[in-house]
Every structure is written in C-alpha cells, then in structure tokens.
C-alpha atoms as a PDB file:
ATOM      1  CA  UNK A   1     -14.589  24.743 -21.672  1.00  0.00           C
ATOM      2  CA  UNK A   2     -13.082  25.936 -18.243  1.00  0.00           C
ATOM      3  CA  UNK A   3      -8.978  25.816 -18.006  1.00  0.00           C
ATOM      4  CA  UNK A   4      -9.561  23.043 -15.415  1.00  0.00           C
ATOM      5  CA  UNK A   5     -11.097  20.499 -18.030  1.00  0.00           C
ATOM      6  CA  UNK A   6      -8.671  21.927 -20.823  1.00  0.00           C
ATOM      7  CA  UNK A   7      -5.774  21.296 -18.860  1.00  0.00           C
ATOM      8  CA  UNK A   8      -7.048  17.746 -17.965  1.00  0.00           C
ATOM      9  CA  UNK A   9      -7.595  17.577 -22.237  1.00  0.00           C
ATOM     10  CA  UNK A  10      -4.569  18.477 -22.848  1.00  0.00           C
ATOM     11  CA  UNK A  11      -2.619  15.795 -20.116  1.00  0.00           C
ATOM     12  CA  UNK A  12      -4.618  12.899 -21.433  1.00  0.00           C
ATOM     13  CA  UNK A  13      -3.936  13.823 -25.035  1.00  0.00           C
ATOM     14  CA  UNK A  14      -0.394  14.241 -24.592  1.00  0.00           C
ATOM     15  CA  UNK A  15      -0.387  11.293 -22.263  1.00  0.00           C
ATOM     16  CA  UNK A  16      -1.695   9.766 -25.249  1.00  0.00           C
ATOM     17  CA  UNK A  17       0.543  10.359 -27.870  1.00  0.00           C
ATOM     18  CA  UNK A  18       3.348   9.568 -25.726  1.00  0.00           C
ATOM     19  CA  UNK A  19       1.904   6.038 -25.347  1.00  0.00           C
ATOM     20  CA  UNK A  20       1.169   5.828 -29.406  1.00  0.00           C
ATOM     21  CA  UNK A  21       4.750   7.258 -30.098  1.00  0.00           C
ATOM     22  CA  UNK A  22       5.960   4.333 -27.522  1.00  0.00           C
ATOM     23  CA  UNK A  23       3.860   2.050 -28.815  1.00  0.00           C
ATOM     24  CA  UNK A  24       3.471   1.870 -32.155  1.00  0.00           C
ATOM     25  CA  UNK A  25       6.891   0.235 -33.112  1.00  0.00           C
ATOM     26  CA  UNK A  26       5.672  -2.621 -31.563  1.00  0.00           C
ATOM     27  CA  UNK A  27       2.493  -2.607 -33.003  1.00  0.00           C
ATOM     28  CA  UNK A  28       3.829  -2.559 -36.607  1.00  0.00           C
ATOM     29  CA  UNK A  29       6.302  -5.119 -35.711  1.00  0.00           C
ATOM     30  CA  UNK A  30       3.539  -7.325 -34.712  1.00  0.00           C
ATOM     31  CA  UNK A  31       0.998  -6.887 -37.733  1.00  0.00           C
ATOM     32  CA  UNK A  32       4.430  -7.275 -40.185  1.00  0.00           C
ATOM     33  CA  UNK A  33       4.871 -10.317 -38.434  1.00  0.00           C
ATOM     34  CA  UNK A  34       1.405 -11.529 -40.470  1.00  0.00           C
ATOM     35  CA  UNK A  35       2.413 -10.844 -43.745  1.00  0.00           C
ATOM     36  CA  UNK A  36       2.345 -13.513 -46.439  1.00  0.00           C
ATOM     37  CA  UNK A  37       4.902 -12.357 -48.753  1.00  0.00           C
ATOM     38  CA  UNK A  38       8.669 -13.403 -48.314  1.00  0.00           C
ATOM     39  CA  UNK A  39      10.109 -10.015 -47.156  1.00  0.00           C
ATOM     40  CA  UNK A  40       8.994  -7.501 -44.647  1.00  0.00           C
ATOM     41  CA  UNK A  41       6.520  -5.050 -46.031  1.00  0.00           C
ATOM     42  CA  UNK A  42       4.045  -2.858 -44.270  1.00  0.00           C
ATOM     43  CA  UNK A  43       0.835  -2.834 -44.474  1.00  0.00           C
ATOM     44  CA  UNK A  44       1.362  -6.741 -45.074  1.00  0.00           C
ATOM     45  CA  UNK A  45      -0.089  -8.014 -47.773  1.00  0.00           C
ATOM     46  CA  UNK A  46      -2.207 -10.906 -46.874  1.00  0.00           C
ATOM     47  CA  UNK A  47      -2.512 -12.631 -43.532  1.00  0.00           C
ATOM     48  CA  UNK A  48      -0.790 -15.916 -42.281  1.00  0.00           C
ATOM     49  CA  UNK A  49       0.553 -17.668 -39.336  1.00  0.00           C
ATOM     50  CA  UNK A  50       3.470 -19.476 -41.491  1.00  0.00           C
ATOM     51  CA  UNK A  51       5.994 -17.209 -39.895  1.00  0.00           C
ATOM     52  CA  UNK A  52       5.226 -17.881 -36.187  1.00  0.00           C
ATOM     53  CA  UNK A  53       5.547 -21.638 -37.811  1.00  0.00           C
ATOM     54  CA  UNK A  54       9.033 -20.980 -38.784  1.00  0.00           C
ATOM     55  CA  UNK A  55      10.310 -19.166 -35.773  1.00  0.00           C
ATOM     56  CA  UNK A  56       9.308 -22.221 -33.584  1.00  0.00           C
ATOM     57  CA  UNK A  57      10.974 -24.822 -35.641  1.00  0.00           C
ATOM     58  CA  UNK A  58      14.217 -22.992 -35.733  1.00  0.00           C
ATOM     59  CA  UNK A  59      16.383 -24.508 -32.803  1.00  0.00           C
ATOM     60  CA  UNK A  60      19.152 -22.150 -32.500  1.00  0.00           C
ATOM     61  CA  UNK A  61      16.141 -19.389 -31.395  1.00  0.00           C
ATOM     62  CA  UNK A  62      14.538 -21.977 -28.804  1.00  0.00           C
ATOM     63  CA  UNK A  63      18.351 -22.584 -27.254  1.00  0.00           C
ATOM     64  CA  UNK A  64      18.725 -18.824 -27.332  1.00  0.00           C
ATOM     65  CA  UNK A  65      15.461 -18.092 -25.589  1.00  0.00           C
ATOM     66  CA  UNK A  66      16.490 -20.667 -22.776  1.00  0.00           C
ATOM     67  CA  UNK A  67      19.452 -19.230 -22.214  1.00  0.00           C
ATOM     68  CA  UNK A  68      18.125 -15.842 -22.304  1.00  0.00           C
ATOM     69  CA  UNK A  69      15.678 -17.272 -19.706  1.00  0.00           C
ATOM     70  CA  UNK A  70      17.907 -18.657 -17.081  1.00  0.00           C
ATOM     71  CA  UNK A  71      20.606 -15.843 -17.075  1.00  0.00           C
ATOM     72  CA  UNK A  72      17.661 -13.343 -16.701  1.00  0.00           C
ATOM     73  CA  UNK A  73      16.226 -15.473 -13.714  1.00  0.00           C
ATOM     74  CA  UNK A  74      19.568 -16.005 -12.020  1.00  0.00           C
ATOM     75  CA  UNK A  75      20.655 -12.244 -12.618  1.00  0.00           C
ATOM     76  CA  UNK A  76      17.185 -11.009 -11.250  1.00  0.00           C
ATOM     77  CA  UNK A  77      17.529 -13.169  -8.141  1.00  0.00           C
ATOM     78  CA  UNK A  78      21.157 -12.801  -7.604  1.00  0.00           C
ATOM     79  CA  UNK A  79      21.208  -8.273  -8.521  1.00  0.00           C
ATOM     80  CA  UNK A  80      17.855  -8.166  -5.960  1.00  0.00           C
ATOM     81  CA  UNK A  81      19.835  -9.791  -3.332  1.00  0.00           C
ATOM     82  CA  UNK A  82      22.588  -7.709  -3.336  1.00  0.00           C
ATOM     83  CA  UNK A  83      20.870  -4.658  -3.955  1.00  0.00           C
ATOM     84  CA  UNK A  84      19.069  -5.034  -1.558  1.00  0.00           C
ATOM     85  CA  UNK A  85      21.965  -5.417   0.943  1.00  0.00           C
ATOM     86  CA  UNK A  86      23.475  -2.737  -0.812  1.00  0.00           C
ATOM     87  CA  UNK A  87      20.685  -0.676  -0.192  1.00  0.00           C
ATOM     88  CA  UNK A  88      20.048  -1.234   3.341  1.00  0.00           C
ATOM     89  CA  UNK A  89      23.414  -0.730   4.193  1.00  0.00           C
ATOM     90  CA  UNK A  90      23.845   3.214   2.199  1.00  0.00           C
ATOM     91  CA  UNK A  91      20.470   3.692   3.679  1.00  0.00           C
ATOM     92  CA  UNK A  92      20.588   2.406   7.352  1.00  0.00           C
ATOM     93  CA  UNK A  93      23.836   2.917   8.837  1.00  0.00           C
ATOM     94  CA  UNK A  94      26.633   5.619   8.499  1.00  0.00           C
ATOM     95  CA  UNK A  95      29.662   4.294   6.319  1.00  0.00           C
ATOM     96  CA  UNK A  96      32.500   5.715   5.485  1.00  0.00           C
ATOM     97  CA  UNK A  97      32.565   7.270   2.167  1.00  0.00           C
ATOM     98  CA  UNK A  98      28.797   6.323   1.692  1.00  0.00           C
ATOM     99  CA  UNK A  99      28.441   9.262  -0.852  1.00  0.00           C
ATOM    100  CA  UNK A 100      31.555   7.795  -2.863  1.00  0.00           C
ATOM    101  CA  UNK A 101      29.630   4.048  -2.698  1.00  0.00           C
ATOM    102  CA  UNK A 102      26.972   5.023  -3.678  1.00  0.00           C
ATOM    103  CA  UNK A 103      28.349   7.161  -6.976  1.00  0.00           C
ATOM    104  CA  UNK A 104      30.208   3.843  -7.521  1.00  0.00           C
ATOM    105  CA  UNK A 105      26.889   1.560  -7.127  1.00  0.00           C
ATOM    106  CA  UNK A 106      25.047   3.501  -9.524  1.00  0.00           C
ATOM    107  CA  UNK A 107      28.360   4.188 -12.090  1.00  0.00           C
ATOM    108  CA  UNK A 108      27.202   1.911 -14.649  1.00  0.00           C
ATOM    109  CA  UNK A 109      24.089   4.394 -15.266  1.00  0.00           C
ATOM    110  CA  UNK A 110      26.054   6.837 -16.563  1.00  0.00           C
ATOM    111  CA  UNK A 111      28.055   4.950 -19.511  1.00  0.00           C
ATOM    112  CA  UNK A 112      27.396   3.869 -22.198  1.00  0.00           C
ATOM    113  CA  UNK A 113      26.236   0.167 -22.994  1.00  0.00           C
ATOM    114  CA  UNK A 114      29.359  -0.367 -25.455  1.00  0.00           C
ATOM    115  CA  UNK A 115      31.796   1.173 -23.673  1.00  0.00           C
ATOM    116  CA  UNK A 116      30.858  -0.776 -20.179  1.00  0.00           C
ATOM    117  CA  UNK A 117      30.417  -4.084 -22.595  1.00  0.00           C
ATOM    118  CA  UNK A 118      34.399  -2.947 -24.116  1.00  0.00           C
ATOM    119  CA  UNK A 119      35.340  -2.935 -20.615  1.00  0.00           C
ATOM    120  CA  UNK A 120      33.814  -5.870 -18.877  1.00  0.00           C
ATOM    121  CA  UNK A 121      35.416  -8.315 -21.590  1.00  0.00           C
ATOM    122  CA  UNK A 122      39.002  -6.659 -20.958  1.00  0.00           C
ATOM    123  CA  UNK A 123      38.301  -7.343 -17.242  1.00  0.00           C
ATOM    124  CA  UNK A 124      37.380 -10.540 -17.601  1.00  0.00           C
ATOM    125  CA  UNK A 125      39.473 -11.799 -19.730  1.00  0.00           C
ATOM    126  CA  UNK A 126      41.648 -10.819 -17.339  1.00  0.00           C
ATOM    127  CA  UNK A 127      40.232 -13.198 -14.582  1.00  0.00           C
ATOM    128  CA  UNK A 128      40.296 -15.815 -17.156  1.00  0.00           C
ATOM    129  CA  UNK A 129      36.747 -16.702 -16.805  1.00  0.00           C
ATOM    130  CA  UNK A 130      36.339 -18.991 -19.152  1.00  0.00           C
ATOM    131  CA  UNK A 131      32.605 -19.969 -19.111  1.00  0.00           C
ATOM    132  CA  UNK A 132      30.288 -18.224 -20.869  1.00  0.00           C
ATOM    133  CA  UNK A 133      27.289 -18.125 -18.530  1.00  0.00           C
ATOM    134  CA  UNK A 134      29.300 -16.617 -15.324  1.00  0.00           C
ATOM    135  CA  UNK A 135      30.435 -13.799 -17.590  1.00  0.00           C
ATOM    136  CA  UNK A 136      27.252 -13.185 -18.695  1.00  0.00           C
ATOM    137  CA  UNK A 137      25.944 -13.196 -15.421  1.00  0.00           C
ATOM    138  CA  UNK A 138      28.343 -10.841 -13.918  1.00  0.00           C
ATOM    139  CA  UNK A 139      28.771  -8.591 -16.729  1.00  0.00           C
ATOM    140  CA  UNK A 140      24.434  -7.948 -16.322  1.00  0.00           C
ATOM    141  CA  UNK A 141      24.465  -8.427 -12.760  1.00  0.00           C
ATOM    142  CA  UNK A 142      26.728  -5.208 -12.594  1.00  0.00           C
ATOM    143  CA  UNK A 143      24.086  -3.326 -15.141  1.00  0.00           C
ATOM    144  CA  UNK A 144      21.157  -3.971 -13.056  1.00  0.00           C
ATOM    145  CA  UNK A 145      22.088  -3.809  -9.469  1.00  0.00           C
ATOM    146  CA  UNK A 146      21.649   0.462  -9.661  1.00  0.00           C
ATOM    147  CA  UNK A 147      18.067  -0.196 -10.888  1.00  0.00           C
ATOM    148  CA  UNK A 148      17.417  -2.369  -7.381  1.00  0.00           C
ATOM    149  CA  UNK A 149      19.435   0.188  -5.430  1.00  0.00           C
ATOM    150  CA  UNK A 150      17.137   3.003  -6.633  1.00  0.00           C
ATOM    151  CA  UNK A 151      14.079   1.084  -6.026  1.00  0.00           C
ATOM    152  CA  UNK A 152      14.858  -0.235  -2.289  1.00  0.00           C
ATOM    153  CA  UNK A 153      16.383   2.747  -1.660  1.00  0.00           C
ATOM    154  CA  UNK A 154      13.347   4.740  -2.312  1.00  0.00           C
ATOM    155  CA  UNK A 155      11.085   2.543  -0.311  1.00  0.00           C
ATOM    156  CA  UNK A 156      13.675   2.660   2.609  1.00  0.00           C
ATOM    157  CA  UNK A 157      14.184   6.496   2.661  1.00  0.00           C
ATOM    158  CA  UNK A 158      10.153   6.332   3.448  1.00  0.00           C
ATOM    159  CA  UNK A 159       9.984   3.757   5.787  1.00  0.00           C
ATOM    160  CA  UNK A 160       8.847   3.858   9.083  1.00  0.00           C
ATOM    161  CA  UNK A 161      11.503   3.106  11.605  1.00  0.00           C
ATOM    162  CA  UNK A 162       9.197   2.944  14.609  1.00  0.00           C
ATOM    163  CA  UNK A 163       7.551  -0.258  13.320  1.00  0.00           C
ATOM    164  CA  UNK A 164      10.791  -2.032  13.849  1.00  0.00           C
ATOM    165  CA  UNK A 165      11.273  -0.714  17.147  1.00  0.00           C
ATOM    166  CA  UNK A 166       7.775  -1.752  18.145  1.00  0.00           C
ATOM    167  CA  UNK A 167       8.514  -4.928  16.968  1.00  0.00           C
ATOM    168  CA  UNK A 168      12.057  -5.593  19.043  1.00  0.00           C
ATOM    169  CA  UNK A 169      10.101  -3.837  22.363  1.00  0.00           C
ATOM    170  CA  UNK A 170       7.657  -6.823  21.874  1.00  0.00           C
ATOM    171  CA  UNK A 171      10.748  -8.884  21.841  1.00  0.00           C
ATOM    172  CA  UNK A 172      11.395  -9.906  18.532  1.00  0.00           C
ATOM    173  CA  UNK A 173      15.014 -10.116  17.898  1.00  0.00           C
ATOM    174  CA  UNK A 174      16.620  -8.128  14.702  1.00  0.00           C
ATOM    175  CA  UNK A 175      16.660 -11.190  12.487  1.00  0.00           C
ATOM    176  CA  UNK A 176      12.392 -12.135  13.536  1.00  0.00           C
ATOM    177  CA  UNK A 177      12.104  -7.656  13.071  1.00  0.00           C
ATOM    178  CA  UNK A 178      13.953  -7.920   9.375  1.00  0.00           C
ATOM    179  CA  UNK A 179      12.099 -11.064   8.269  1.00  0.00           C
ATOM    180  CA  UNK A 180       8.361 -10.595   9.696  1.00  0.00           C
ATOM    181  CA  UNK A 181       8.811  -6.650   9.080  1.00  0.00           C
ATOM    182  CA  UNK A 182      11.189  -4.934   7.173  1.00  0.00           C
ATOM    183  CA  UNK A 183      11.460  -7.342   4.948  1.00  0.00           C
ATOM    184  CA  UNK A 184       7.260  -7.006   3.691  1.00  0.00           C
ATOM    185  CA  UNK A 185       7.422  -3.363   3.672  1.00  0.00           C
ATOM    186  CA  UNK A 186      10.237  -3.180   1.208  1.00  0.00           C
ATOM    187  CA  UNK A 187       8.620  -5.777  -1.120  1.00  0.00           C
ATOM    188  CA  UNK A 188       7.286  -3.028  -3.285  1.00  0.00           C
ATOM    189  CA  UNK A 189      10.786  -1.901  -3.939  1.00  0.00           C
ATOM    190  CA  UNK A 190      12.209  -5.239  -4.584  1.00  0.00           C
ATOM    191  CA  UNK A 191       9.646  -6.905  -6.433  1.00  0.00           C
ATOM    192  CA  UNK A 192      10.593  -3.479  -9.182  1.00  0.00           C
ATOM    193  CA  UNK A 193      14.228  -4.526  -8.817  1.00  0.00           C
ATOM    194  CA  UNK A 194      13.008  -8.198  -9.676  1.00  0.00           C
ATOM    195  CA  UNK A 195      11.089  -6.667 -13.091  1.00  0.00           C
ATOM    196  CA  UNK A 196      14.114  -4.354 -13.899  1.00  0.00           C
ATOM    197  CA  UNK A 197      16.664  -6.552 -13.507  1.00  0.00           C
ATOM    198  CA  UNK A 198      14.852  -9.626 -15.375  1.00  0.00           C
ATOM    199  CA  UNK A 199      13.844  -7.358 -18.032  1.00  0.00           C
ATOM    200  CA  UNK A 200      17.111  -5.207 -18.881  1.00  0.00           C
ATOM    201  CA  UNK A 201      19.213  -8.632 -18.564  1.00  0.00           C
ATOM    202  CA  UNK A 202      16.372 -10.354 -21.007  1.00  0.00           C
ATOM    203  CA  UNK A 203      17.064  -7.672 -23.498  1.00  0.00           C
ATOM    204  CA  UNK A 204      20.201  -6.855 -22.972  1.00  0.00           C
ATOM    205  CA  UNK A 205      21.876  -6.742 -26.127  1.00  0.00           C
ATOM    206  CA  UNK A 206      25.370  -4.290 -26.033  1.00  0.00           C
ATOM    207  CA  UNK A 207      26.935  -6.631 -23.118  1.00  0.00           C
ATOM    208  CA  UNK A 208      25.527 -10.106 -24.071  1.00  0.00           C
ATOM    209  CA  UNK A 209      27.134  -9.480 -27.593  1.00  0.00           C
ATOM    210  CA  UNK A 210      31.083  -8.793 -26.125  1.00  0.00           C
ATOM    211  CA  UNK A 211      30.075 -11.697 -23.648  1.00  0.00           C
ATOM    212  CA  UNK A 212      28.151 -14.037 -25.761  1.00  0.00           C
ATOM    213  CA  UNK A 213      30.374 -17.255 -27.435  1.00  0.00           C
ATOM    214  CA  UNK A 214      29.851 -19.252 -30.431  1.00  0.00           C
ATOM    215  CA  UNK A 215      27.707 -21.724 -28.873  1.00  0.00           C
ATOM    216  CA  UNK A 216      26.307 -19.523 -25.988  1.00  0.00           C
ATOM    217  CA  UNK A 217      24.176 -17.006 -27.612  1.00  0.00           C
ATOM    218  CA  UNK A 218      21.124 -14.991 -25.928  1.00  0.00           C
ATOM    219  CA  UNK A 219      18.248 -14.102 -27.686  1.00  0.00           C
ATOM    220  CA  UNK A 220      18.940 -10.618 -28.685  1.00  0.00           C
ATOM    221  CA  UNK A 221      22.705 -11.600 -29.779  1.00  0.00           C
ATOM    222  CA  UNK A 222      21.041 -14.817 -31.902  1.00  0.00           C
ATOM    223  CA  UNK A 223      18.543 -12.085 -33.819  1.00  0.00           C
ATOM    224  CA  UNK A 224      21.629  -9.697 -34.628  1.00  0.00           C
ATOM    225  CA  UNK A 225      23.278 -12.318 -36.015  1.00  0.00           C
ATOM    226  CA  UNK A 226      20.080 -13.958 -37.887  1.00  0.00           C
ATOM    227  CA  UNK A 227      19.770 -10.526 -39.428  1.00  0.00           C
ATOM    228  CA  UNK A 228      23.448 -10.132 -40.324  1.00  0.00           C
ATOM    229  CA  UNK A 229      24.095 -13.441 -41.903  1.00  0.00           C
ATOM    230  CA  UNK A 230      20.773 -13.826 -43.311  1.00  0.00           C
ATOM    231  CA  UNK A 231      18.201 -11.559 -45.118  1.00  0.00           C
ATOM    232  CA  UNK A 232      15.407 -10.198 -43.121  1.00  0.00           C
ATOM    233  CA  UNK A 233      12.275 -11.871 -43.781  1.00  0.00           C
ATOM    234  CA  UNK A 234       9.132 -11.785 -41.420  1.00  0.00           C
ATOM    235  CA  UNK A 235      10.646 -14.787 -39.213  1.00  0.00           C
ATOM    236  CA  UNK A 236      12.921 -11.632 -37.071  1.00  0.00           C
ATOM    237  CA  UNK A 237       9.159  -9.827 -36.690  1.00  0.00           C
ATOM    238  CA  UNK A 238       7.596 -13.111 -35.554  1.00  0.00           C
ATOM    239  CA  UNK A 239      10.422 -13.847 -33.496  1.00  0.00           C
ATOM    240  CA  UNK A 240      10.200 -10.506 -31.869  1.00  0.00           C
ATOM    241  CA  UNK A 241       6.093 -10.681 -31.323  1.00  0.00           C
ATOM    242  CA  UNK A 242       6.329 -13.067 -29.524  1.00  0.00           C
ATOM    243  CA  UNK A 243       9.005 -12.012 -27.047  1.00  0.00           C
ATOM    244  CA  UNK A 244       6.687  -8.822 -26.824  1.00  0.00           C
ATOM    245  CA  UNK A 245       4.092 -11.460 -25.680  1.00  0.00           C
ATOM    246  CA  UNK A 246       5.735 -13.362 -23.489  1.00  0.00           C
ATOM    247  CA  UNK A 247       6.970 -10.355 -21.971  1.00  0.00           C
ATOM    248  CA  UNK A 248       3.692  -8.686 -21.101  1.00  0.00           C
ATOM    249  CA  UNK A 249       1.934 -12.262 -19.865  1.00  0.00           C
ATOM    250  CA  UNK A 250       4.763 -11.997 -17.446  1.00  0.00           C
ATOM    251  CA  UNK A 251       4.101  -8.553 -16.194  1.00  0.00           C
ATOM    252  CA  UNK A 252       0.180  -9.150 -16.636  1.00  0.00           C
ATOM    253  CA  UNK A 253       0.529 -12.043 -14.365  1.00  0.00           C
ATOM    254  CA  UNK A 254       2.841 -10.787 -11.738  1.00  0.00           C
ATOM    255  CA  UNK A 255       0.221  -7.515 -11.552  1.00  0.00           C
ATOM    256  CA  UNK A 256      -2.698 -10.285 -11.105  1.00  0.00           C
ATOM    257  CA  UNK A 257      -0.994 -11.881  -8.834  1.00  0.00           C
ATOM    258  CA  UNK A 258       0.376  -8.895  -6.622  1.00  0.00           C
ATOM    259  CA  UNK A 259      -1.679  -6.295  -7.624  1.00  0.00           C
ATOM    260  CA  UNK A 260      -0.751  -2.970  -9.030  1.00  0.00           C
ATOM    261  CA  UNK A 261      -0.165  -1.666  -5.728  1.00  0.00           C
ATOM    262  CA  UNK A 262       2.108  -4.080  -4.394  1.00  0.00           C
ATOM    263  CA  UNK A 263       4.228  -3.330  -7.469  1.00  0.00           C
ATOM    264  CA  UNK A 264       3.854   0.196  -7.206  1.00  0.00           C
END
C-alpha cells in the first residue's frame, strides 16, 4: 500500500468513527425506543410500537411540540433577517467601532448557555415582559443571530462586488441590484442561518427552561420535566426518535429541494 492510499485509509476511517462516535447515541436511543418491557433497557428485549402509541396520545408533548414549532419558525425568520442586516452592514460599509460590534454580535458564543439563560430572565424581568412567547423569542433570537452573522458574513467576504456594479451600469437602481442580485448570491449563507437558527432554537433547552412558564413549555423543557416528575420509561426514547425524525425529513427535504450545493 503506497502512503497516498494509506493516508486516504486512514481519513475515511477516522472520518468514520467520528460519525459512529456522533452517531450512535442516537441510534441506541432509537432501537430503546422498541423495547417491550416497562423501563429502558438496552439491547431491548422484544420489539413493539406501544411506546410511539403512548407518546402521541400524551397532549402536554403535542402542545409542547407546537410551541416548539412556531417559536423555532418565528426565531429562524426573524434572527435571518437581522443577521443578515447585521451582516451586510459589518461587512459592506465602514462603521465606527465595527470591530467592537461585531465582538458584541457574536458575545453570546462565548458564554455559557446557563449563565446567558441567568441573565436574560434578570433582564427581562426587568422590562416586565410578561408573555411567555416574546421572551422566548428574544431570549433565542439573541443565541442564534451570531450563527447567521457567521454564515452571511462568510458568503459576503467572497462575493463579487463587480456583479453589482454591472448591474447599476445597466441601470438597475440599488434596491432592483440587492433584490435581483445580492440578494441570490447570499442565499447559500442565509438559507444555513435559516437551519441554525431553527435548529438551536428547536432544541434549545438551557434558555427555554429560565424562559419557559407553567403553561408555556417547549419540547425540550416538557421532557426535563417528564423525566423529573416521572420515572423514565421508553415513552422519553420514543418521544425523542421521533424528533430525530422529524428533524432529518426536514433537512432531507430542504437538501431535495435546494440541493446540497445551494446549502453549502
């Protein structure tokens, strides 16, 4: 074997076990999930569906799911749209103190989930924001907008200015240039913001927890307290096989429908 091909052995098997190490949990969540017997166990012992049954008929789970839904949608729309300002404007044009914005844009990267969800329900309590779903909303919205920063941003460091200036020497204004030009050519980088945003506010589960109320739970905050008031039996590894599944139909259709290399 040459060092070319064992080099190229070694990448894919390491590749590999990355993706088994990353993997795997799910995997054994999802075959637990199957089990017949009233507590977890793996390997289960015997096969049923009765826990997929029970997961489905619980309404407090289906509420949580909805509501896990529409803050997810709303944050993914609302952190892409400002990031994407955002981004445009640390990219494009030279502000004062851009280095300090953009430390402060990306900020919430670099603490930690409790402490920032400690923090956001001092702050607003102090606005006295009272409903549960602008809270939530803000308090994710402020978690994912550095993920759509870092994504524009790297599409707009290597764009091609000239294809805008083309376009306004033709005698398209700058709203026409943004909308028929800029605006497709940084779809890559927003349509990742979209993904991270829905995905990190879907399972989102340090902020949504100082956030959530009583009656306003998401799904991740609705588990944790299944598990902490109840005993864990397979319903939590149903529960969670098939947010695993709805999770990848959504990415599986959004690559069919854009393509890998629209998304990347």
């Amino acid at each position: 074997m040459t060092t070319d091909n064992f080099g190229k052995v070694f990448l894919g098997s390491t590749v590999a076990l990355v993706y088994c190490f990353l993997l795997l949990p799910m995997a054994i969540v999802i075959i637990v999930s199957f089990t017949s017997t009233e507590y977890v166990v793996f390997p289960p012992k015997g096969l049923t569906l009765h826990w997929y049954g029970e997961a489905l008929s619980l309404e407090q789970f289906l509420n949580s799911f909805k509501i896990s839904l529409s803050v997810a949608a709303l944050v993914s729309l609302l952190s892409t749209t400002i990031g994407t300002m955002a981004s445009l404007a640390l990219v494009r044009y030279p502000l004062p103190g851009k280095e300090a914005l953009s430390i402060f844009f990306l900020s919430p990267l670099m603490f930690p989930s409790v402490v920032l969800g400690i923090a956001l329900l001092h702050y607003i309590n102090t606005l006295r924001i009272v409903p549960v779903l602008p809270a939530l909303v803000l308090g994710h919205i402020i978690i994912t907008i550095p993920f759509v920063i870092r994504t524009v941003s790297a599409v707009l460091y290597g764009f091609d200015r000239s294809l805008e200036e083309a376009a306004m020497d033709l005698g398209a204004g700058r709203v026409k240039t943004f909308f028929k030009i800029t605006l497709p050519l940084i779809k890559p980088g927003m349509i990742n913001g979209v993904l991270f945003s829905f995905l990190i506010s879907f399972g989102d589960m340090n902020i949504s927890l100082f956030l959530s109320g009583p009656l306003f739970k998401t799904l991740p905050v609705q588990i944790y307290s299944f598990i902490n008031l109840s005993s864990v039996d397979p319903t939590i590894a149903a529960i969670s096989s098939l947010i695993i599944v709805v999770e990848s139909l959504l990415l599986g259709a959004l690559f069919k429908l854009l393509g890998s290399r629209e998304i990347w």
